[in-house]
C-alpha atoms as a PDB file:
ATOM      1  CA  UNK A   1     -14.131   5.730  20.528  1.00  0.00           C
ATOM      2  CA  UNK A   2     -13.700   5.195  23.694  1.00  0.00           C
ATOM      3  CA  UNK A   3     -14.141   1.580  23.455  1.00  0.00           C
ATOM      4  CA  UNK A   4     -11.379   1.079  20.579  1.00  0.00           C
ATOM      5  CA  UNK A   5      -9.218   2.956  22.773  1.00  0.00           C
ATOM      6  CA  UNK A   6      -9.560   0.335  25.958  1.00  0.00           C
ATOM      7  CA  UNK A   7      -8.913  -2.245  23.306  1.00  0.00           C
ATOM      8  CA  UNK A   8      -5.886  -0.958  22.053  1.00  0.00           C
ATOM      9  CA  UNK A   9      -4.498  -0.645  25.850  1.00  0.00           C
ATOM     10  CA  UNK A  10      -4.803  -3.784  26.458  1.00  0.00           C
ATOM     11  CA  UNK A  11      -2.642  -4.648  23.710  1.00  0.00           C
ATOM     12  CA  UNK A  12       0.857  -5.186  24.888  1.00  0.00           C
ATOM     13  CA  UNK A  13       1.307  -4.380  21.186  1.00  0.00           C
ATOM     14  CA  UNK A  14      -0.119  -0.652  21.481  1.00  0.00           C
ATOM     15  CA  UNK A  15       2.403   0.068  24.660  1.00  0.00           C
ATOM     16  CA  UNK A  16       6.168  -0.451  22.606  1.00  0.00           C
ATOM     17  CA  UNK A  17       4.322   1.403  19.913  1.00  0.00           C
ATOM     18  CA  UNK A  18       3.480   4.282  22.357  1.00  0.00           C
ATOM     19  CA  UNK A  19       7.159   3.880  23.620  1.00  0.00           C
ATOM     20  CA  UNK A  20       8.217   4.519  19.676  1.00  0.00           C
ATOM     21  CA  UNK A  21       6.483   7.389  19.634  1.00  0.00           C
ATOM     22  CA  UNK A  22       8.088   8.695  22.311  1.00  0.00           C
ATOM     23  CA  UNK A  23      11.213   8.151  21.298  1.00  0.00           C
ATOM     24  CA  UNK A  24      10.477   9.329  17.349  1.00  0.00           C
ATOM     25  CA  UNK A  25      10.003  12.495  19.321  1.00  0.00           C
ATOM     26  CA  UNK A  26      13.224  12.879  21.259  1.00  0.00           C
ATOM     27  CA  UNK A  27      14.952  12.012  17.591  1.00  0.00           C
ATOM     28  CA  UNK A  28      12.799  14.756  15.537  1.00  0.00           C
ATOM     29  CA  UNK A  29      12.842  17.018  18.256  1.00  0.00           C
ATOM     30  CA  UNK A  30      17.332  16.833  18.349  1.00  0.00           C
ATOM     31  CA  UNK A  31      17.258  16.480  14.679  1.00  0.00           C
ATOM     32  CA  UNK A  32      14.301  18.065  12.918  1.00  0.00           C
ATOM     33  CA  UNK A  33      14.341  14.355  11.143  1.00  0.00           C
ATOM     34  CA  UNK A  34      13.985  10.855  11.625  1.00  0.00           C
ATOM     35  CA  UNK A  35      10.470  10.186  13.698  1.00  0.00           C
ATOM     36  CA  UNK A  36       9.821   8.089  10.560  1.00  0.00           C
ATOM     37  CA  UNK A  37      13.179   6.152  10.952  1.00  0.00           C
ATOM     38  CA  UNK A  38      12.516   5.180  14.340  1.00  0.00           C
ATOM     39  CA  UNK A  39       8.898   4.867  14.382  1.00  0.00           C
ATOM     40  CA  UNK A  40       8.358   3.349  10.982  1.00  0.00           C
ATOM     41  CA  UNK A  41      10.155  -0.017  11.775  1.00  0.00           C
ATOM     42  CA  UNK A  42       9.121  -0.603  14.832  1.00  0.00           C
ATOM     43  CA  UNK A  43       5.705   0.151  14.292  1.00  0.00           C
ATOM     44  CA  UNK A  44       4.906  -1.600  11.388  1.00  0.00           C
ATOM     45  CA  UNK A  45       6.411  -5.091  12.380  1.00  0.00           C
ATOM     46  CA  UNK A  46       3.450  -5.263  14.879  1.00  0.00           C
ATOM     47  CA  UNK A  47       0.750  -3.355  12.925  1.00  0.00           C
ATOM     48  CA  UNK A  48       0.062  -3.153   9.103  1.00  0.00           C
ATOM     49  CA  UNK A  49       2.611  -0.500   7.499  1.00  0.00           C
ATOM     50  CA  UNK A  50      -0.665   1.731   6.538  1.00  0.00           C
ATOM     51  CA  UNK A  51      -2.368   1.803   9.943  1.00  0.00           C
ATOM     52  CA  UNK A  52       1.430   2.927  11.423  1.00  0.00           C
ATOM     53  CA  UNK A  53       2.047   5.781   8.690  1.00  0.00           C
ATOM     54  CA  UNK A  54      -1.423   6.878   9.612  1.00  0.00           C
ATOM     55  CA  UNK A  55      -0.582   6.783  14.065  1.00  0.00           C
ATOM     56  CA  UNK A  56       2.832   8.875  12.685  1.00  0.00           C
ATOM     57  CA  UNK A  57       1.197  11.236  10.694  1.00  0.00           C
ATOM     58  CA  UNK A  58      -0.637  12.331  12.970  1.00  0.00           C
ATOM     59  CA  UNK A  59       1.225  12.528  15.882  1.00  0.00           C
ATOM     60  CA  UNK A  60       4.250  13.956  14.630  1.00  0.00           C
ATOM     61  CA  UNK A  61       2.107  17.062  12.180  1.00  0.00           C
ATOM     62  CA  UNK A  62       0.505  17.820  15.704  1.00  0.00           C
ATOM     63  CA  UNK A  63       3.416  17.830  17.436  1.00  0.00           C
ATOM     64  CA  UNK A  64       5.641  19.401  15.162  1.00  0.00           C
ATOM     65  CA  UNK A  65       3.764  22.437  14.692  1.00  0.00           C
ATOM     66  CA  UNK A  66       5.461  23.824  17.625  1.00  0.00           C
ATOM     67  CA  UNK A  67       9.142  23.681  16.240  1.00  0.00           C
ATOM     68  CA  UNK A  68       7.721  25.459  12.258  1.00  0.00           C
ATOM     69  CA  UNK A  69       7.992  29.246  13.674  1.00  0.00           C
ATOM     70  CA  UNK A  70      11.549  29.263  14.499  1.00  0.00           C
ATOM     71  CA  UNK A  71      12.742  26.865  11.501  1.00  0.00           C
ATOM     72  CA  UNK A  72      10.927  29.033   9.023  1.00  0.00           C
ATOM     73  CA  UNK A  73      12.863  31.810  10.274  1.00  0.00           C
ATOM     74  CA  UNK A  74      16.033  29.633   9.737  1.00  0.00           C
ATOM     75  CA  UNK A  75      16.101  27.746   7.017  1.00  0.00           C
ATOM     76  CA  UNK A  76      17.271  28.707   3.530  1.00  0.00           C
ATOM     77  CA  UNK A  77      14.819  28.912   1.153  1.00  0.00           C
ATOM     78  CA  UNK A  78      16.462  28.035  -2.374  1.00  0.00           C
ATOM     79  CA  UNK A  79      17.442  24.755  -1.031  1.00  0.00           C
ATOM     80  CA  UNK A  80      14.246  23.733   0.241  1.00  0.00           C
ATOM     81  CA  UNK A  81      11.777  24.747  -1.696  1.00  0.00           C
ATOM     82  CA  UNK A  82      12.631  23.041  -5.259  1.00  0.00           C
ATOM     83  CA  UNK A  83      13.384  19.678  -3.133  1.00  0.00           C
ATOM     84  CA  UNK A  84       9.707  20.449  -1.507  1.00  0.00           C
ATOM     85  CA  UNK A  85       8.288  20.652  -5.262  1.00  0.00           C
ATOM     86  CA  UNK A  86       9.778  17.149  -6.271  1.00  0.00           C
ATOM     87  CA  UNK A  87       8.202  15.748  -3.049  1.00  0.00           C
ATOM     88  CA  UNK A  88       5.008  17.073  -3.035  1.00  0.00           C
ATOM     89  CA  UNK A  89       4.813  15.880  -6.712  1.00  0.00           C
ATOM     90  CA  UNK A  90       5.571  12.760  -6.096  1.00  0.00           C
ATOM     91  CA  UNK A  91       3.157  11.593  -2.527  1.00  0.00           C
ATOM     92  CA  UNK A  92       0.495  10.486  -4.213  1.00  0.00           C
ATOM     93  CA  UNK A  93       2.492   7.772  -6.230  1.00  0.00           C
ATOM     94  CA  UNK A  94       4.236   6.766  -2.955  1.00  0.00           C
ATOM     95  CA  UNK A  95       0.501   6.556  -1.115  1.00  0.00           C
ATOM     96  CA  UNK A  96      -0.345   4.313  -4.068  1.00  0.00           C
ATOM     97  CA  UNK A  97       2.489   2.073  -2.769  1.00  0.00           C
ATOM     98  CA  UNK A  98       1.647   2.182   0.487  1.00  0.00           C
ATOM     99  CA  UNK A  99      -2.105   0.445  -0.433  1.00  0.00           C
ATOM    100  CA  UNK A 100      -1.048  -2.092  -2.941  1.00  0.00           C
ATOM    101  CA  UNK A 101       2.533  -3.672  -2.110  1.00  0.00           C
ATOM    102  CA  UNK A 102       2.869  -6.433   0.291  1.00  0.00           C
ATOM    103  CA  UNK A 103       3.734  -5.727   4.044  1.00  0.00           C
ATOM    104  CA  UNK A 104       6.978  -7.667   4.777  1.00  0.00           C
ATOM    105  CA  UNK A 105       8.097  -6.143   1.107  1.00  0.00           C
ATOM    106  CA  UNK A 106       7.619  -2.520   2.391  1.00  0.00           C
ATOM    107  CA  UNK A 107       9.283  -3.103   5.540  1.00  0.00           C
ATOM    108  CA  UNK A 108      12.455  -4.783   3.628  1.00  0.00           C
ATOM    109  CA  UNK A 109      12.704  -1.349   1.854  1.00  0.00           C
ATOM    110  CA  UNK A 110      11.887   1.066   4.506  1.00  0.00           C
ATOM    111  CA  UNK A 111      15.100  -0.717   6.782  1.00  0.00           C
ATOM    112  CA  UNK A 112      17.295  -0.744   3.412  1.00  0.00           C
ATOM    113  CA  UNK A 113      16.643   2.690   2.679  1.00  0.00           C
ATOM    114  CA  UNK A 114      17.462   4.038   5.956  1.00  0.00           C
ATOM    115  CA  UNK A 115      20.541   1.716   6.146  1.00  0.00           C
ATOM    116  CA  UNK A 116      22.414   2.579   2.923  1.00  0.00           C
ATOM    117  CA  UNK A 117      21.713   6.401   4.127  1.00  0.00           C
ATOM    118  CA  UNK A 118      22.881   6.312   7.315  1.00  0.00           C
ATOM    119  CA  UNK A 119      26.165   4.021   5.860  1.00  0.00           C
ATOM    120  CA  UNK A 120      26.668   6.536   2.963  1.00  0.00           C
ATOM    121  CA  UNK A 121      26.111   9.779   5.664  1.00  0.00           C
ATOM    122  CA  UNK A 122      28.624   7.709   8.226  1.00  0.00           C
ATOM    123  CA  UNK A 123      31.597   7.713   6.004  1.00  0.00           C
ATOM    124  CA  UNK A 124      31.985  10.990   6.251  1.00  0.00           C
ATOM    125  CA  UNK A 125      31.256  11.874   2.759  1.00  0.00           C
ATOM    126  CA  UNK A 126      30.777  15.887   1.375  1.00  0.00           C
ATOM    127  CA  UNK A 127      29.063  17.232  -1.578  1.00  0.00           C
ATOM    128  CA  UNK A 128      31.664  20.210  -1.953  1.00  0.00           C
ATOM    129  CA  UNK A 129      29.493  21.103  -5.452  1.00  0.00           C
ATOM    130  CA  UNK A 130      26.315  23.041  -5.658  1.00  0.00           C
ATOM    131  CA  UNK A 131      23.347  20.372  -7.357  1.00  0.00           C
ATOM    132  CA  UNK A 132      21.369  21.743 -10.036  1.00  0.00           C
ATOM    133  CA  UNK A 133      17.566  21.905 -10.869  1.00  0.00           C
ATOM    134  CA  UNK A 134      16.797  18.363 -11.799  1.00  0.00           C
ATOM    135  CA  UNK A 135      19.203  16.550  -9.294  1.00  0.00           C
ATOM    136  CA  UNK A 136      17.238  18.651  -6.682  1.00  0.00           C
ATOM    137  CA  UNK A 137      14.084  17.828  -8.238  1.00  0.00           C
ATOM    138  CA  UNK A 138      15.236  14.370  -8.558  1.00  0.00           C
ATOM    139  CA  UNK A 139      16.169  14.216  -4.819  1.00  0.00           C
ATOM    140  CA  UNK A 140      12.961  15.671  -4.282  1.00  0.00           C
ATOM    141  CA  UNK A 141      10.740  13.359  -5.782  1.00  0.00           C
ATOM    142  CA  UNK A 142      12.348  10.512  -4.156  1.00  0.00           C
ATOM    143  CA  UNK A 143      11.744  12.123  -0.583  1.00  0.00           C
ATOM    144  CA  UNK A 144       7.831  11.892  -1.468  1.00  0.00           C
ATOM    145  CA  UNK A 145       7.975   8.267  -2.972  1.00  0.00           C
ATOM    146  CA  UNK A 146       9.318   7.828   0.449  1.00  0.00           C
ATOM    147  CA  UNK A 147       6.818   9.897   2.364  1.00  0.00           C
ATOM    148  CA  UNK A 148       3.959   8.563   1.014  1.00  0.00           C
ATOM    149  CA  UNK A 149       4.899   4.928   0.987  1.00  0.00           C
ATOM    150  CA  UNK A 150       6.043   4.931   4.279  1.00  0.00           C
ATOM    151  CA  UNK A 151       5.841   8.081   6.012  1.00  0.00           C
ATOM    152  CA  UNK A 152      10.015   8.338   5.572  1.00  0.00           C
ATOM    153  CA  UNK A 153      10.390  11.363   3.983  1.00  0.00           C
ATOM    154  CA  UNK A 154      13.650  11.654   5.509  1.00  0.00           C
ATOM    155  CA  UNK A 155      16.934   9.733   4.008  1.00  0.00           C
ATOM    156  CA  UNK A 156      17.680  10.925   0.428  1.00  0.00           C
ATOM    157  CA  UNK A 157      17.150  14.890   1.845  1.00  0.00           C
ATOM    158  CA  UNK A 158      19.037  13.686   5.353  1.00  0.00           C
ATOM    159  CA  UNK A 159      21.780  12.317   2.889  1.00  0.00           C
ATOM    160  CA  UNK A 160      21.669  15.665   0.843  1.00  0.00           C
ATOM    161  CA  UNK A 161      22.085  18.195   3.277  1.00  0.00           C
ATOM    162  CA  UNK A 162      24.439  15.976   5.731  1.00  0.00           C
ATOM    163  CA  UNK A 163      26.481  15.648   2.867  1.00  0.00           C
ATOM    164  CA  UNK A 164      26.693  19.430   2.000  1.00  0.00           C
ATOM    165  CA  UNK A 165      28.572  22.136   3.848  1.00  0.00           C
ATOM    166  CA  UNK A 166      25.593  23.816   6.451  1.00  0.00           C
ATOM    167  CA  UNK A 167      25.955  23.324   9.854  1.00  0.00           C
ATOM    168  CA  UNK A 168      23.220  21.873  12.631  1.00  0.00           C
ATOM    169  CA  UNK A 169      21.549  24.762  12.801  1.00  0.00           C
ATOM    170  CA  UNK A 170      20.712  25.532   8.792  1.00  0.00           C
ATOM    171  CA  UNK A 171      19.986  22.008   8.288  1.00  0.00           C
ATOM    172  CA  UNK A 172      17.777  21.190  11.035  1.00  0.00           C
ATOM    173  CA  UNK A 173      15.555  24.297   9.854  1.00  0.00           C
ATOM    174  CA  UNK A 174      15.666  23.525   6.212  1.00  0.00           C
ATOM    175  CA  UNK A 175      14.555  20.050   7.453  1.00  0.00           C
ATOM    176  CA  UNK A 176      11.726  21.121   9.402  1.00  0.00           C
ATOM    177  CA  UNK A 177      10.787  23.633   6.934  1.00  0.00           C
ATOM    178  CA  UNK A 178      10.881  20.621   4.249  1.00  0.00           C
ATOM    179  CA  UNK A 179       8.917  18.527   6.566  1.00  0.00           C
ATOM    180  CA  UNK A 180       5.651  21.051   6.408  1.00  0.00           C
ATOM    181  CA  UNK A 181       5.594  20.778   3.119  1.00  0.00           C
ATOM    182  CA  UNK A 182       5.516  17.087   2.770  1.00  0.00           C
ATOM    183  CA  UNK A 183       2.842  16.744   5.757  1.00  0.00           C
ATOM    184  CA  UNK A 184       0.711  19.106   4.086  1.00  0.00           C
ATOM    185  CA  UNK A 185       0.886  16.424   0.968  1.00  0.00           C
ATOM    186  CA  UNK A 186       0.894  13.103   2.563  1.00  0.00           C
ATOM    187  CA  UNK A 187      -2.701  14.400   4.339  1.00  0.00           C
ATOM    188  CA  UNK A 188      -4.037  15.263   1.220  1.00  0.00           C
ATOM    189  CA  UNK A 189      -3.174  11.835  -0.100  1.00  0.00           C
ATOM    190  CA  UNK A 190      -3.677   9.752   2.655  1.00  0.00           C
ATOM    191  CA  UNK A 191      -7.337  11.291   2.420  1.00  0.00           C
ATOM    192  CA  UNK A 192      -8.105  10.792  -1.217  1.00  0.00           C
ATOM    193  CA  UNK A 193      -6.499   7.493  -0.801  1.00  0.00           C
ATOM    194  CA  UNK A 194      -9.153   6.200   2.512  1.00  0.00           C
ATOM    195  CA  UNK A 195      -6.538   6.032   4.685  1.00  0.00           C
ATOM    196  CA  UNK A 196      -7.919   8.164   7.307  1.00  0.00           C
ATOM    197  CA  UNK A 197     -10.016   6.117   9.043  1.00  0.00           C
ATOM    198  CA  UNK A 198     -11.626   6.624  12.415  1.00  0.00           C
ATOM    199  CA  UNK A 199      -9.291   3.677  13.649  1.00  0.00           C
ATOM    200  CA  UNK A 200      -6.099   4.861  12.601  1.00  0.00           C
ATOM    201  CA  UNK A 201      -6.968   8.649  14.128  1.00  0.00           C
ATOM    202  CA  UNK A 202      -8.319   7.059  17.203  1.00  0.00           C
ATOM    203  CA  UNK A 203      -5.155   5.351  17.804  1.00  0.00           C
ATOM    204  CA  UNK A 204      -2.917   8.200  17.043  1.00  0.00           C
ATOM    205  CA  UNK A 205      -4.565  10.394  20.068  1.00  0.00           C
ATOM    206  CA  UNK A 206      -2.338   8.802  22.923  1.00  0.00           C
ATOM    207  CA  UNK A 207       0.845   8.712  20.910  1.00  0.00           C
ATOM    208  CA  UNK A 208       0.735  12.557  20.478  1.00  0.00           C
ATOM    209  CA  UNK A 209       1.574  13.294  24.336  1.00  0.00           C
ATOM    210  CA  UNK A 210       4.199  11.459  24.392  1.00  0.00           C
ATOM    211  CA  UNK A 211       6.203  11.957  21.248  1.00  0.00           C
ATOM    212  CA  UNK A 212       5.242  16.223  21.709  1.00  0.00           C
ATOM    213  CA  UNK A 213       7.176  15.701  25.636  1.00  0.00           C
ATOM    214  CA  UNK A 214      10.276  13.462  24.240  1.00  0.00           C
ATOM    215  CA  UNK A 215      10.400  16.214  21.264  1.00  0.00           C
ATOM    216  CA  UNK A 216      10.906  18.857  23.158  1.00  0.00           C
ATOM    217  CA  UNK A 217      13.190  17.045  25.351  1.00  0.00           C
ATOM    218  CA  UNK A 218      14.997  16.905  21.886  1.00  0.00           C
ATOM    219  CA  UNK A 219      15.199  20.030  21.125  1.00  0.00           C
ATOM    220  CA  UNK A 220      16.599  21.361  24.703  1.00  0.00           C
ATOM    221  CA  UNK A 221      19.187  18.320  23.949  1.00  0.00           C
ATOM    222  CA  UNK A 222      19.780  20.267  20.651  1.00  0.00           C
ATOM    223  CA  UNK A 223      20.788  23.463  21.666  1.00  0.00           C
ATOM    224  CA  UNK A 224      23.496  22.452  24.005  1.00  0.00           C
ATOM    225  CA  UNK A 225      24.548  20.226  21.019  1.00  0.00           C
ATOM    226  CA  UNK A 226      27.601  20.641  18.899  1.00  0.00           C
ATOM    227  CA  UNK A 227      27.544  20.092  15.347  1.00  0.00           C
ATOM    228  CA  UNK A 228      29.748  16.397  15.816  1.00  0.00           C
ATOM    229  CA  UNK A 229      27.281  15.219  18.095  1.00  0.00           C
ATOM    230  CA  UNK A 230      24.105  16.023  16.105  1.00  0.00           C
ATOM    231  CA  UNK A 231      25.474  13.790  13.217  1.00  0.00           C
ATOM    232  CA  UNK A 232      26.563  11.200  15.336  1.00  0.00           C
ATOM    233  CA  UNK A 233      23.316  11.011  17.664  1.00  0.00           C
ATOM    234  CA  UNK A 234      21.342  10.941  14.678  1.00  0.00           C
ATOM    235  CA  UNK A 235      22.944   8.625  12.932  1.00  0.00           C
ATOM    236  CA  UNK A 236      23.110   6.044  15.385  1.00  0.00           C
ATOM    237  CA  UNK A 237      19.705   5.850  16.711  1.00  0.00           C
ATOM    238  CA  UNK A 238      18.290   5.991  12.907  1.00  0.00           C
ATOM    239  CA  UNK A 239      20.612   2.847  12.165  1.00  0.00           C
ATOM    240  CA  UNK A 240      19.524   1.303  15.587  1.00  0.00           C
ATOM    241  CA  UNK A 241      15.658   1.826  14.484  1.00  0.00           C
ATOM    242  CA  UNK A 242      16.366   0.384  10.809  1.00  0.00           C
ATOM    243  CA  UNK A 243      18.340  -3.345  12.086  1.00  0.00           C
ATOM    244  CA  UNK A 244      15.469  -3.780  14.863  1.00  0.00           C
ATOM    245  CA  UNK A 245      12.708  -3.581  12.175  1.00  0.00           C
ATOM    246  CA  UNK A 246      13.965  -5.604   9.458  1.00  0.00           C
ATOM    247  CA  UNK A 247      11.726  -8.345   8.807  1.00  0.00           C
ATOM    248  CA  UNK A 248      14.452 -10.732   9.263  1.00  0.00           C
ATOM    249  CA  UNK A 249      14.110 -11.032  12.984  1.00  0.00           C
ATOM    250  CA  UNK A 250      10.218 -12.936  12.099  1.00  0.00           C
ATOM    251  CA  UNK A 251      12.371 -15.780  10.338  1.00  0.00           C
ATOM    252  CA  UNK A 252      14.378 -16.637  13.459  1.00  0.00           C
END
């Protein structure tokens, strides 16, 4: 262990990975989202897209335990729970993604993914209606292709609740409520599917103390936030994260 750990430190690689972590935890932290936006692209153009879900799963389920209490108290139930159904449903055929599609391929449609989201979410647009049982379900299901593809569980319930009438507060907690069900999920699968191996939880040990100090940082940020600026803040690093790990930049 210790051994594989010296290695990875002396890989300038390892170091803007850490650095991701870090700052996948100020972003989840402020926004109950997005460690997956931000840490996803990054990660994965200088590892394989597996080994980084693996670094992220585990750093961010540690970390994030500490933020579950309060958003469990918070969030409203009847929105997330038939949305966590469709998710947790769907993992394993995301985790099946994951281990057969090519790299550069996954890291084309994590960045798209995130980018039409955060495009659609910046517009300004409002779901004024109420969705029913199998759009949620639908919406859902997508979240765990997502999550288990590419540990993005995030953009299609981001774009749902961002596009509905809650505030910062109730959707924060529904995310982070939505989150612990997905986690729960993606670790079965990733385990069924070999994907915990000793070197992807040996390399996720040194991320976790820095993305659990930037996400608290984010969450003090968060409560002197107003509702404006946690759309905007999120919005703007999650677009910044997609555009620097588009596979395009390898071609130039």
């Amino acid at each position: 262990m210790a051994e594989a750990l010296l290695g990875l430190f002396a890989d300038p690689r390892y170091w803007v990975v850490v650095g991701a972590a870090a700052l996948a935890g100020l972003v989840r932290g402020f926004s109950g989202f997005g460690s997956g936006m931000v840490f996803m692209p990054i990660a994965s153009l200088l590892y394989e897209p597996r080994l980084a879900a693996v670094w992220l799963f585990v750093a961010d389920d540690i970390a994030a335990l500490t933020m579950l209490p309060a958003a469990l108290r918070q969030c409203v139930w009847r929105e997330v729970l038939p949305l966590a159904a469709g998710a947790v449903l769907a993992v394993p055929v995301g985790v099946a993604l994951l281990v057969l599609v090519d790299a550069d391929l996954m890291r084309w449609a994590i960045c798209l993914v995130i980018l039409v989201a955060v495009a659609v979410m910046a517009s300004g647009w409002r779901y004024l209606g109420r969705l029913g049982l199998p759009a949620t379900l639908g919406t859902g299901a997508l979240a765990g292709l997502t999550a288990g593809a590419a540990a993005l569980p995030g953009p299609p319930v981001v774009l749902l609740w961002l596009g509905g009438q809650g505030g910062a507060v109730t959707v924060r907690a529904n995310l982070i409520a939505f989150f612990g069900f997905t986690a729960v999920a993606s670790g079965i699968s990733y385990w069924g599917g070999g994907l915990l191996t000793a070197e992807g939880l040996v390399g996720s040990l040194p991320l976790v103390p820095a993305y659990l100090l930037f996400l608290r940082f984010g969450s003090r940020l968060f409560a002197r936030a107003s509702d404006r600026q946690f759309r905007l803040v999120a919005l703007g690093l999650c677009a910044f994260a997609a555009l620097v790990g588009l596979p395009l930049w390898k071609m130039l």
